[in-house]
N, C-alpha and C. Protein backbone atom coordinates (compact mmCIF):
# COMPACT_ATOMS: atom_id res chain seq x y z
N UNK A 1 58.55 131.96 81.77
CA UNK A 1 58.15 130.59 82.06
C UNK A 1 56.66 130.51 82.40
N UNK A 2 56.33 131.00 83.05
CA UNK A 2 54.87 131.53 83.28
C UNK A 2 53.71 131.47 82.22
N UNK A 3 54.31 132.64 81.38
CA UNK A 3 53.44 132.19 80.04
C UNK A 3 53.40 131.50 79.54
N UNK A 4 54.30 130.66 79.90
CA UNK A 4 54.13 129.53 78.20
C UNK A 4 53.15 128.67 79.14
N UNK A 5 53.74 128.32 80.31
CA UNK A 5 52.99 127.22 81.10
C UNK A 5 51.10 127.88 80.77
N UNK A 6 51.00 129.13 81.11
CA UNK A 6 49.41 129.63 81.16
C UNK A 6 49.19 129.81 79.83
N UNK A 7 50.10 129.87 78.61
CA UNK A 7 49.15 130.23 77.17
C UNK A 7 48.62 128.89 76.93
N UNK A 8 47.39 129.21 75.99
CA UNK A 8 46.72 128.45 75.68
C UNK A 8 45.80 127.08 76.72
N UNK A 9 45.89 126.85 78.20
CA UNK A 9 45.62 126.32 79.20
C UNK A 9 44.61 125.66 78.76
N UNK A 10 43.66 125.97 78.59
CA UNK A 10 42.66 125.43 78.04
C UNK A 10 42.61 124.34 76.93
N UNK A 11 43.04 123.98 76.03
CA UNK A 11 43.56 123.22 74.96
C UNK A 11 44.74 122.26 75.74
N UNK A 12 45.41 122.60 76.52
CA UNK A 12 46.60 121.74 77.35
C UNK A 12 45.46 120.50 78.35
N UNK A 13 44.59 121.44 79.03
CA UNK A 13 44.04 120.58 79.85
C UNK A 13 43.50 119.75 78.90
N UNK A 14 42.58 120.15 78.02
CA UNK A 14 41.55 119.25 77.37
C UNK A 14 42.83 118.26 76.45
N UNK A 15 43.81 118.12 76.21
CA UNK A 15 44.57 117.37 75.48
C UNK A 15 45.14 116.34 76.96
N UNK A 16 45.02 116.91 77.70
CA UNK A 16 45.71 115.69 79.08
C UNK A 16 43.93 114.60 79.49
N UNK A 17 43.31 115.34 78.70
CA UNK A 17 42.22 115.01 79.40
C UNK A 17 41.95 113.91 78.22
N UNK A 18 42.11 114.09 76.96
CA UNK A 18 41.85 113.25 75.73
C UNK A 18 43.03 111.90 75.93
N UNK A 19 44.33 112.56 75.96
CA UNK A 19 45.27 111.63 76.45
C UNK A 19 44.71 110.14 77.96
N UNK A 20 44.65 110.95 78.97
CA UNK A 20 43.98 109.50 79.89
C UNK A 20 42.81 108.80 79.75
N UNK A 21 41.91 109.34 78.53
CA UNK A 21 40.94 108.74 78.29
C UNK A 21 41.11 107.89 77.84
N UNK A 22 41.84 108.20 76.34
CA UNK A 22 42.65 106.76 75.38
C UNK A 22 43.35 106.19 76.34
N UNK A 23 44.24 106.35 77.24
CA UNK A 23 45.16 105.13 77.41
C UNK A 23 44.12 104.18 78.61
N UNK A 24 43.31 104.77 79.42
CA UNK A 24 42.14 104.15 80.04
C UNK A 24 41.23 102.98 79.10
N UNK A 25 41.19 103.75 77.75
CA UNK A 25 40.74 102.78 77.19
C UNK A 25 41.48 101.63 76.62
N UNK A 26 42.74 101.94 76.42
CA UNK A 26 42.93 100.36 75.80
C UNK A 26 43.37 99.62 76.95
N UNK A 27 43.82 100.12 78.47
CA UNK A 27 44.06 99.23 79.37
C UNK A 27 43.09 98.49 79.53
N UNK A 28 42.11 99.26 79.65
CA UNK A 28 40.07 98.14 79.60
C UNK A 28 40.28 96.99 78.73
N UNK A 29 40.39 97.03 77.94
CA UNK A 29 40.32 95.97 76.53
C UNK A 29 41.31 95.87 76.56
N UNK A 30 42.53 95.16 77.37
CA UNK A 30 43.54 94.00 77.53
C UNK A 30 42.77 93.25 78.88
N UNK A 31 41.75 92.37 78.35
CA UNK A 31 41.11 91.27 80.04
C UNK A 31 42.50 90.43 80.07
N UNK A 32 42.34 90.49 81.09
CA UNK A 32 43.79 89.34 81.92
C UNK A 32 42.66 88.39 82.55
N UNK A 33 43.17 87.00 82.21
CA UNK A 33 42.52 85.79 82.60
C UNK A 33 43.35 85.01 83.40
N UNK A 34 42.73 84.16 84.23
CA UNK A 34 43.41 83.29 85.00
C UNK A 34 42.85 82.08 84.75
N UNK A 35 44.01 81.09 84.48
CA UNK A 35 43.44 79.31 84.39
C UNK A 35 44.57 78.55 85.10
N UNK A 36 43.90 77.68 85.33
CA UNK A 36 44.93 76.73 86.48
C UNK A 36 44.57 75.34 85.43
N UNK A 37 45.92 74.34 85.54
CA UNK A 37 46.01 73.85 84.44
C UNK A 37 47.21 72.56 85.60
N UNK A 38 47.17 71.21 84.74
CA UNK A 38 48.21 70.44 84.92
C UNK A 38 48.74 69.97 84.15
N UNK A 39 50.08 70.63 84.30
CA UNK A 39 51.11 69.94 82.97
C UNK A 39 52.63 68.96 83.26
N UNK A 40 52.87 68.60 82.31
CA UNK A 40 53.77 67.12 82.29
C UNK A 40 55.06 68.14 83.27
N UNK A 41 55.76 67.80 83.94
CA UNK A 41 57.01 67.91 85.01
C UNK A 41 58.26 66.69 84.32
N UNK A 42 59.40 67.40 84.03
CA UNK A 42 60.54 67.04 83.49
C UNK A 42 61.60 67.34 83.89
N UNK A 43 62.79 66.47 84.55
CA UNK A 43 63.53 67.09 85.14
C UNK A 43 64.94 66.58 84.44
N UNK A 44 65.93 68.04 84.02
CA UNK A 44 66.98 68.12 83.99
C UNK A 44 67.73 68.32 84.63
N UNK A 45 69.30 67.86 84.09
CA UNK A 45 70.66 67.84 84.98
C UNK A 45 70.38 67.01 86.21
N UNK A 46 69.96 65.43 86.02
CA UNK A 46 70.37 64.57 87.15
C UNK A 46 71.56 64.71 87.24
N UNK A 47 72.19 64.21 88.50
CA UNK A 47 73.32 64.12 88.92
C UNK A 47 74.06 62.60 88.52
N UNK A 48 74.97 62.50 88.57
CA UNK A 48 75.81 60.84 87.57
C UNK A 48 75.59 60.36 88.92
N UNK A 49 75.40 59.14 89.20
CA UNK A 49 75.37 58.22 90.29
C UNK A 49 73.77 58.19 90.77
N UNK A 50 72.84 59.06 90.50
CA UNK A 50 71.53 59.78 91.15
C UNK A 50 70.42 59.28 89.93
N UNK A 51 69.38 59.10 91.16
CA UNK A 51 68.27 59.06 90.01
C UNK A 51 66.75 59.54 91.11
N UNK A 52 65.95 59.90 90.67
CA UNK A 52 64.78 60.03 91.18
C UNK A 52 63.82 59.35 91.72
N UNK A 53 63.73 59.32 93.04
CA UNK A 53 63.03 58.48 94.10
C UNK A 53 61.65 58.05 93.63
N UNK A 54 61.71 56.47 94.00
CA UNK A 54 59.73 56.11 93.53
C UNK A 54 59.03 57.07 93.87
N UNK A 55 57.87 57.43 93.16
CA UNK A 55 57.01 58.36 93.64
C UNK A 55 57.24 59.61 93.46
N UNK A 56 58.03 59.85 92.69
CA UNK A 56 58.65 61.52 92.82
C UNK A 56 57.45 62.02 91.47
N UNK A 57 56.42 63.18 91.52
CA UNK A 57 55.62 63.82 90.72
C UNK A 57 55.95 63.91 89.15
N UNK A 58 55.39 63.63 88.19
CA UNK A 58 55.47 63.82 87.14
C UNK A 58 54.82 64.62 86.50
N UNK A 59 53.87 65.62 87.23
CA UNK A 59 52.92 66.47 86.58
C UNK A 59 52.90 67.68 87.58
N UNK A 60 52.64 68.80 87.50
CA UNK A 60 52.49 70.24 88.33
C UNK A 60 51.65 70.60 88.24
N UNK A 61 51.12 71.32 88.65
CA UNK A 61 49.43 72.38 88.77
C UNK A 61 50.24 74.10 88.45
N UNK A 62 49.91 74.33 87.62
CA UNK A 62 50.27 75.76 87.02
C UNK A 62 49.14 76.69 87.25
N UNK A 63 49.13 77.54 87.22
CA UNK A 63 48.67 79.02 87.62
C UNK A 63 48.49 80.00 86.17
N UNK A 64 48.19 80.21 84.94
CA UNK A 64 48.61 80.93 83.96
C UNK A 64 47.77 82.00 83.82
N UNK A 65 48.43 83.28 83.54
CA UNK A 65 47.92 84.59 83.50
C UNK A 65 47.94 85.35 82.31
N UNK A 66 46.76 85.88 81.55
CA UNK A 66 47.82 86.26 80.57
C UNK A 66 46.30 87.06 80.14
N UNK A 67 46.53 87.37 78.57
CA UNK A 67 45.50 87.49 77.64
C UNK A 67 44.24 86.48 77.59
N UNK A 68 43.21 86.92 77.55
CA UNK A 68 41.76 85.76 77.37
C UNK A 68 42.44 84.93 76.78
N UNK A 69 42.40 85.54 75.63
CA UNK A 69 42.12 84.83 74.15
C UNK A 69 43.08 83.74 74.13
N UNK A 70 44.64 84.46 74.38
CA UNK A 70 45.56 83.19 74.28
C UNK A 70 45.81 81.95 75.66
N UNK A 71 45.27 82.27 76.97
CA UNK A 71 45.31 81.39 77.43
C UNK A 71 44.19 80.33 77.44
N UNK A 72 43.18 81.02 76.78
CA UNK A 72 42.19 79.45 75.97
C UNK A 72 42.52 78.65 74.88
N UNK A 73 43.47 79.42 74.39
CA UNK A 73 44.16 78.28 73.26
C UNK A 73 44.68 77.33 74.18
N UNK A 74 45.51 77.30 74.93
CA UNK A 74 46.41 76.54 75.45
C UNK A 74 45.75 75.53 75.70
N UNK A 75 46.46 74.46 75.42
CA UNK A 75 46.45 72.84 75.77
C UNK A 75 47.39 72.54 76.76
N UNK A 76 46.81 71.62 77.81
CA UNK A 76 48.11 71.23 78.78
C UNK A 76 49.14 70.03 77.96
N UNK A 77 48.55 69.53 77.00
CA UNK A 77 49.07 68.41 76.56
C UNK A 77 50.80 69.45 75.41
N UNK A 78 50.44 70.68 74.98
CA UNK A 78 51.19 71.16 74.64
C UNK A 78 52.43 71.97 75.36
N UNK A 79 52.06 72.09 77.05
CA UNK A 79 52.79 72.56 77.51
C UNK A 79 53.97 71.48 78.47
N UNK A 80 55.00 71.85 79.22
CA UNK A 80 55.61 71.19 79.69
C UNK A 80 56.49 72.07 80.63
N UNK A 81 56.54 71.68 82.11
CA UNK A 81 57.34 72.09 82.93
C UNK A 81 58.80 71.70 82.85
N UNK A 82 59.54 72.19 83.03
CA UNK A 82 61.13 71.85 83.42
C UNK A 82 62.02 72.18 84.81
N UNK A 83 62.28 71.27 85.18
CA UNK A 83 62.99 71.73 86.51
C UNK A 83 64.56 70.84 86.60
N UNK A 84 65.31 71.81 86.87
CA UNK A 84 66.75 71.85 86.82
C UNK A 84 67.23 71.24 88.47
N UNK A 85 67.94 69.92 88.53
CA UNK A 85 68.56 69.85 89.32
C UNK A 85 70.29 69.92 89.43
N UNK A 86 70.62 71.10 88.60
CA UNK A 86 72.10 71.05 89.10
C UNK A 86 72.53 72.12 90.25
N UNK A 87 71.31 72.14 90.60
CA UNK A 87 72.14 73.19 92.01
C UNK A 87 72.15 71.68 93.21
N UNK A 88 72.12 70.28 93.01
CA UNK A 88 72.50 69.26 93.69
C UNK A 88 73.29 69.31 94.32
N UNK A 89 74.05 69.11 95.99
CA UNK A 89 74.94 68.93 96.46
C UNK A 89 74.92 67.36 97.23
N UNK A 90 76.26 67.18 97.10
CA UNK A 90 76.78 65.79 97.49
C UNK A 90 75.88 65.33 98.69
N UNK A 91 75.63 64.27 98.90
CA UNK A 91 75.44 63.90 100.05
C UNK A 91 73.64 64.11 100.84
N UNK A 92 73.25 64.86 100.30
CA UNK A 92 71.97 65.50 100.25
C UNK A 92 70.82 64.40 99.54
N UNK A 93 69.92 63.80 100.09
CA UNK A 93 68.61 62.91 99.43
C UNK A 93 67.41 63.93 98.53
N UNK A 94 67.14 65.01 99.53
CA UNK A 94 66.24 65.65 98.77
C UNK A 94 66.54 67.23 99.02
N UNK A 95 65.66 67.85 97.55
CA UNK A 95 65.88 69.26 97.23
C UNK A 95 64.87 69.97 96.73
N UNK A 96 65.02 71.43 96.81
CA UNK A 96 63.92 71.96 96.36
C UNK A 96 63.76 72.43 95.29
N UNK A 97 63.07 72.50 94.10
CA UNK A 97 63.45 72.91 93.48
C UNK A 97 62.27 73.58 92.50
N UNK A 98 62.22 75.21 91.77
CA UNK A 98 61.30 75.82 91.30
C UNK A 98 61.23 75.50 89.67
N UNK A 99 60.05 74.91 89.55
CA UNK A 99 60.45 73.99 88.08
C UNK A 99 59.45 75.11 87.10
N UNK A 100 60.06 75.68 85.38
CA UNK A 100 59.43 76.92 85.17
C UNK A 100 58.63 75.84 83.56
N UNK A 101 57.72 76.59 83.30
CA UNK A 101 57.08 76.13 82.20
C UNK A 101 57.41 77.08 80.89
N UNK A 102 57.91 76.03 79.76
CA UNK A 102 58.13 76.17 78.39
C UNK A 102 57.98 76.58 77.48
N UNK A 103 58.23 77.50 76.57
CA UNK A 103 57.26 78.29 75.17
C UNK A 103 55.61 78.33 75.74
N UNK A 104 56.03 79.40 76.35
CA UNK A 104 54.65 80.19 76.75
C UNK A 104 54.72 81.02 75.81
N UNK A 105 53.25 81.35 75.72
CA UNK A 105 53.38 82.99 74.33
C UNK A 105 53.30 84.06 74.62
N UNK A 106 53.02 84.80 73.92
CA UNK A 106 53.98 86.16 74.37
C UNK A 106 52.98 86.79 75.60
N UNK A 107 52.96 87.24 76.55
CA UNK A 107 52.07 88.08 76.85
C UNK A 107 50.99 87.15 78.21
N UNK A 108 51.60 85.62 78.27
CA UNK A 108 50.83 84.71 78.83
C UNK A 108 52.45 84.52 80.54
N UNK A 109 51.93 84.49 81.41
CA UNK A 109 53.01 83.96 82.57
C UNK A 109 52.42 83.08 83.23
N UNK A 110 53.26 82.10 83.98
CA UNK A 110 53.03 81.21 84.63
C UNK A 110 53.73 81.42 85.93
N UNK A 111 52.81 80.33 86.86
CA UNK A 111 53.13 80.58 88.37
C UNK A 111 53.02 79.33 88.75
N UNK A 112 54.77 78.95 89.58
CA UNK A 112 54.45 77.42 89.88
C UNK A 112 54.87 77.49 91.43
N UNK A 113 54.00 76.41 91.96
CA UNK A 113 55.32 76.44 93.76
C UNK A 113 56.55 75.33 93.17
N UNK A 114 56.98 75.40 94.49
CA UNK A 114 58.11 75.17 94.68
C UNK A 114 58.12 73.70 94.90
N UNK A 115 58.80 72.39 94.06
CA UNK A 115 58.47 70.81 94.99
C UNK A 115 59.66 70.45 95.14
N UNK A 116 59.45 69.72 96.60
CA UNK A 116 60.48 69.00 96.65
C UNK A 116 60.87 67.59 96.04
N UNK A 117 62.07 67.33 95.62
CA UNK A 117 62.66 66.16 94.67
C UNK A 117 63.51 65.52 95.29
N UNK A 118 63.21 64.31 95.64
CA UNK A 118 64.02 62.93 96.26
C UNK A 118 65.12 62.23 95.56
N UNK A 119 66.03 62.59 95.87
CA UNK A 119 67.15 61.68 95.37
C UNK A 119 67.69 60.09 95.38
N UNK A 120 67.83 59.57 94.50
CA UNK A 120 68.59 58.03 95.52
C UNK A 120 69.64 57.73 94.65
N UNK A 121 70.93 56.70 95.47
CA UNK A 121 72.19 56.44 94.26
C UNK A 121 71.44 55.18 93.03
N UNK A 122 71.92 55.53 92.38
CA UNK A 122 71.52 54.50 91.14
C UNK A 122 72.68 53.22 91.07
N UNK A 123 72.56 52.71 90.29
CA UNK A 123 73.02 51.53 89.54
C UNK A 123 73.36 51.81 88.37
N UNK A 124 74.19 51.26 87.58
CA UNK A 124 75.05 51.35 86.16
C UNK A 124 73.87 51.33 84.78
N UNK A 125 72.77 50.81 85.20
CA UNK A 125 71.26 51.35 84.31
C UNK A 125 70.48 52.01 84.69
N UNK A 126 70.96 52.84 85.48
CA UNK A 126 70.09 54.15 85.83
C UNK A 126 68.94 53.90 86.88
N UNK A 127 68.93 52.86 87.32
CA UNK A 127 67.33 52.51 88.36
C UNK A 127 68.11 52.14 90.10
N UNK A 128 67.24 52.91 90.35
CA UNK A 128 67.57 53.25 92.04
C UNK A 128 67.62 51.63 92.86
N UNK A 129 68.78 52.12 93.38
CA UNK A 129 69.20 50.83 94.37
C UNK A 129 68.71 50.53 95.07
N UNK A 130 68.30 49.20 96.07
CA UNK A 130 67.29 48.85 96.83
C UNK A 130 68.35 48.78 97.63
N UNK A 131 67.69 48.98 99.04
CA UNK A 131 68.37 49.12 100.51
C UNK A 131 68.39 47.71 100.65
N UNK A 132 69.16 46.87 101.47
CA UNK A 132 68.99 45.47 101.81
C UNK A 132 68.75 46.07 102.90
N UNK A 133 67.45 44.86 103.71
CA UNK A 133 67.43 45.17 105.34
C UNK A 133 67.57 44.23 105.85
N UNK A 134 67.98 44.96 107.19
CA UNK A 134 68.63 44.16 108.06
C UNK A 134 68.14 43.98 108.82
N UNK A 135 68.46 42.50 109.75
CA UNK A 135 67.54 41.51 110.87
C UNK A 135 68.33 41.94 111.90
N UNK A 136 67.21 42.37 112.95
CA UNK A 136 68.19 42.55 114.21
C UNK A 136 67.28 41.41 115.48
């Protein structure tokens, strides 16, 4: 075992040594870029009876990481957030919820926080019921 590990040593090192050079080099030449961006906010799986409180955000501030090249292509007008409300429970007005962004390309990620989403009961055309108030 010995020998094999010590024959030729010289040629082993200089081949470990050729080896981390190349892979040093192409990690260099992948730049990772960062752009912060605002894109359209869309929300699926309302709940039947539920609709989304005046004022509730229609747009997010994204975070995107990726390749130079391809996150300068990007258009916000081409991208679009989605956020899922069926983890909804009864009785509950508002929720939190982590809304993720859409046909990103390959090699590009996004980073969103977390918003909260206001609930209210609807009406039989979908538009949130007005409270009557009361005179005391």
């Amino acid at each position: 075992m010995k020998r094999w590990f010590f024959e030729n040593l010289g040629l082993k090192v200089l081949a470990f040594f050729i080896a981390v050079a190349l892979w040093a080099n192409v990690d260099l030449r992948q730049v990772l870029d960062h752009r912060k961006m605002t894109v359209r906010l869309e929300f699926t799986d309302v709940p039947p009876g539920m609709s989304l409180a005046h004022g509730t955000k229609t747009s997010v501030s994204v975070l995107l990481i990726g390749n130079k090249e391809k996150i300068q292509d990007l258009d916000p007008d081409d991208l679009d957030a989605e956020a899922s409300l069926k983890a909804y429970s009864q009785g509950r007005e508002e929720m939190t919820v982590r809304p993720k962004v859409q046909l990103l390309p390959e090699g590009v990620e996004a980073s969103i926080r977390e918003i909260k989403v206001s609930l209210v009961p609807s009406n039989d055309q979908g538009e949130p019921v007005k409270k009557k108030k009361t005179r005391r």
